[in-house]
Protein backbone atom coordinates (compact mmCIF):
# COMPACT_ATOMS: atom_id res chain seq x y z
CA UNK A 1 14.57 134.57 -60.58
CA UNK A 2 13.40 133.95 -56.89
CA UNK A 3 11.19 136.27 -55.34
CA UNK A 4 11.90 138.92 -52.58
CA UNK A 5 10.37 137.55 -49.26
CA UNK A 6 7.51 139.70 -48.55
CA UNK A 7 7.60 142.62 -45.69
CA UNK A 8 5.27 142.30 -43.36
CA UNK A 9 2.56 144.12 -43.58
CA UNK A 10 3.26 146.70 -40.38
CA UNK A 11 6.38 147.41 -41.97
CA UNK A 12 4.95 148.67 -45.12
CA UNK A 13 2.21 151.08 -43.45
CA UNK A 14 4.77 152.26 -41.50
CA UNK A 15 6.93 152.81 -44.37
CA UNK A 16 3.93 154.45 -46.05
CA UNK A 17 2.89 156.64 -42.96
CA UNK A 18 6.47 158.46 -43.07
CA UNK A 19 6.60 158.73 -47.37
CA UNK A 20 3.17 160.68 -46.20
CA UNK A 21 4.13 162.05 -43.64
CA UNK A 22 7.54 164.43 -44.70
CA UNK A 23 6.08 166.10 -47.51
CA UNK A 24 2.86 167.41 -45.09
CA UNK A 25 5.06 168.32 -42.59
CA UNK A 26 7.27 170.37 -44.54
CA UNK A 27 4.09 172.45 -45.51
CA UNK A 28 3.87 173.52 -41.74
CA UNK A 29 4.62 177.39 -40.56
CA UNK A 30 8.58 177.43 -40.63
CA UNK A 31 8.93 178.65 -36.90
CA UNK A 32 7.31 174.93 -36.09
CA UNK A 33 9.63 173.22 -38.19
CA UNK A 34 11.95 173.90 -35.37
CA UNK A 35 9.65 172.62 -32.87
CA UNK A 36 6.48 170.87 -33.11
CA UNK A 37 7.94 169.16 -36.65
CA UNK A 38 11.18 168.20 -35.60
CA UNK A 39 9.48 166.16 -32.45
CA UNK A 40 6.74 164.70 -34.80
CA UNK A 41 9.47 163.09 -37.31
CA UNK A 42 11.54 162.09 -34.65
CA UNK A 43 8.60 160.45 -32.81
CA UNK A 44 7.99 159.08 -36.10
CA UNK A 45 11.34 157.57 -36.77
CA UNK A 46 11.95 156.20 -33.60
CA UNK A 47 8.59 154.42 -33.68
CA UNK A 48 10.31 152.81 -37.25
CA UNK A 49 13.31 151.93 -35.84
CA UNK A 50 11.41 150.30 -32.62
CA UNK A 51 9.70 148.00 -35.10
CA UNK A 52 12.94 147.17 -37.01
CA UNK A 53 14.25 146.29 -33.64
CA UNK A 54 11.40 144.50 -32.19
CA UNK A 55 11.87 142.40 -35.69
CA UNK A 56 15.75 141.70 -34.97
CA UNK A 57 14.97 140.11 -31.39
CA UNK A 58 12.90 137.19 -29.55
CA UNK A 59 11.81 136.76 -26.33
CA UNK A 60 11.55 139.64 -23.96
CA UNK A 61 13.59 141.80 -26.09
CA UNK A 62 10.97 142.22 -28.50
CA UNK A 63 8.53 142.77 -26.15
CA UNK A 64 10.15 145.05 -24.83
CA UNK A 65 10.76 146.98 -28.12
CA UNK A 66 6.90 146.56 -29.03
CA UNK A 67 5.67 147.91 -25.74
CA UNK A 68 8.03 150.72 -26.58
CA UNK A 69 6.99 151.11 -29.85
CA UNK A 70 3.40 151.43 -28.69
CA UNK A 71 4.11 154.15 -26.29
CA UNK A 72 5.62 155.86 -28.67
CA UNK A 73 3.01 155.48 -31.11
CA UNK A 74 0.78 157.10 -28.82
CA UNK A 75 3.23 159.95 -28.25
CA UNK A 76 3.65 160.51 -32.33
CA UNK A 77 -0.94 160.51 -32.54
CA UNK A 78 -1.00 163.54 -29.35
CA UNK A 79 1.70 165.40 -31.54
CA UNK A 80 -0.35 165.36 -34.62
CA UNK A 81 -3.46 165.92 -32.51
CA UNK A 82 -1.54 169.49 -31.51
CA UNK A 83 -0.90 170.23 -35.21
CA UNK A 84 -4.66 170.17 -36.51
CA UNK A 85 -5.26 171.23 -33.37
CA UNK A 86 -2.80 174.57 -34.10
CA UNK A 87 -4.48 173.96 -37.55
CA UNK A 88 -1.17 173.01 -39.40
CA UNK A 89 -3.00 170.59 -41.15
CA UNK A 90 -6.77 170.42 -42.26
CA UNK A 91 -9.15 168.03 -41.01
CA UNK A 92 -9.43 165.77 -44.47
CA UNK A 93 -5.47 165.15 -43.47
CA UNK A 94 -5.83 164.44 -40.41
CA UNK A 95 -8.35 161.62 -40.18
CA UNK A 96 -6.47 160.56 -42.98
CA UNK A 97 -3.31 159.86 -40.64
CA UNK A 98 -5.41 159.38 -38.06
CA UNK A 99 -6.62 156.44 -40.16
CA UNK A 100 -3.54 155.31 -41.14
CA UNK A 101 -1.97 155.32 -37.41
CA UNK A 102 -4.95 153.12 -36.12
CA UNK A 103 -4.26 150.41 -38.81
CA UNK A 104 -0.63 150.43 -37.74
CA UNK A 105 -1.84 150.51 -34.20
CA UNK A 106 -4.33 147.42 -34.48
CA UNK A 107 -1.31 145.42 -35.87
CA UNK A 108 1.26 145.87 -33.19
CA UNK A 109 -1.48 144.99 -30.81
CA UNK A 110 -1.69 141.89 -32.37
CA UNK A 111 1.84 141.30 -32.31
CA UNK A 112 2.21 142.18 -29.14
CA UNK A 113 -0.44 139.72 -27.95
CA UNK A 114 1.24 137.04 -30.04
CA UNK A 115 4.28 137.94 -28.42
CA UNK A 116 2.94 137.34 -25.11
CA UNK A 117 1.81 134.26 -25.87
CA UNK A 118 4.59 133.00 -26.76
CA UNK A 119 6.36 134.29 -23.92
CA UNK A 120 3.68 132.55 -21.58
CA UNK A 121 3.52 129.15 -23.21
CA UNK A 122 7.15 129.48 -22.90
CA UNK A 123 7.40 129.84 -19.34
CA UNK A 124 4.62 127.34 -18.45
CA UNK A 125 6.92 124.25 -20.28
């Protein structure tokens, strides 16, 4: 029986981040699941489904999709800064995500900059 091809490795962390990420959230004060919950998960998501994009394209596209993808990483890290900060989560949890989001952050920087590359060596043939 052939083998599944392997996810990369971005997609699995990322994959991971959310399966940690729902069952902490829904722990938060129900007035902020309204609010400061609903805009982390669907920071959260959106991130995802930027990388699932930024798979599906070439060229410009995806670097387009991965420069979006790392804005909105940085948009999902300030919204779970304002959660410990509001203490909705303790300080073990977050530098645990914290963690978690800088792995995932130090590999879309490196495939951004391999996406750049290739966009450069393919404008200077």
């Amino acid at each position: 029986m052939p083998k599944a091809p392997k996810e990369a490795p971005i997609y699995v962390a990322t994959h991971d981040m959310l399966d940690w990420l729902v069952p902490h959230l829904e722990k938060w004060p129900r007035p902020q699941r309204f609010l400061l919950v609903r805009e982390v998960m669907d920071s959260a998501t959106h991130f995802y489904r930027l990388l699932l994009r930024a798979r599906k394209v070439q060229g410009q596209g995806r670097a387009d999709a991965l420069l979006d993808a790392d804005a909105e990483l940085e948009t999902l890290k300030a919204l779970l800064r304002l959660g410990q900060e509001r203490q909705y989560m303790n300080l073990g949890q977050y530098e645990h995500i914290s963690k978690v989001l800088f792995n995932i952050g130090q590999q879309l920087g490196g495939w951004r900059k391999a996406t750049e590359s290739q966009l450069a060596l393919a404008a200077s043939s």
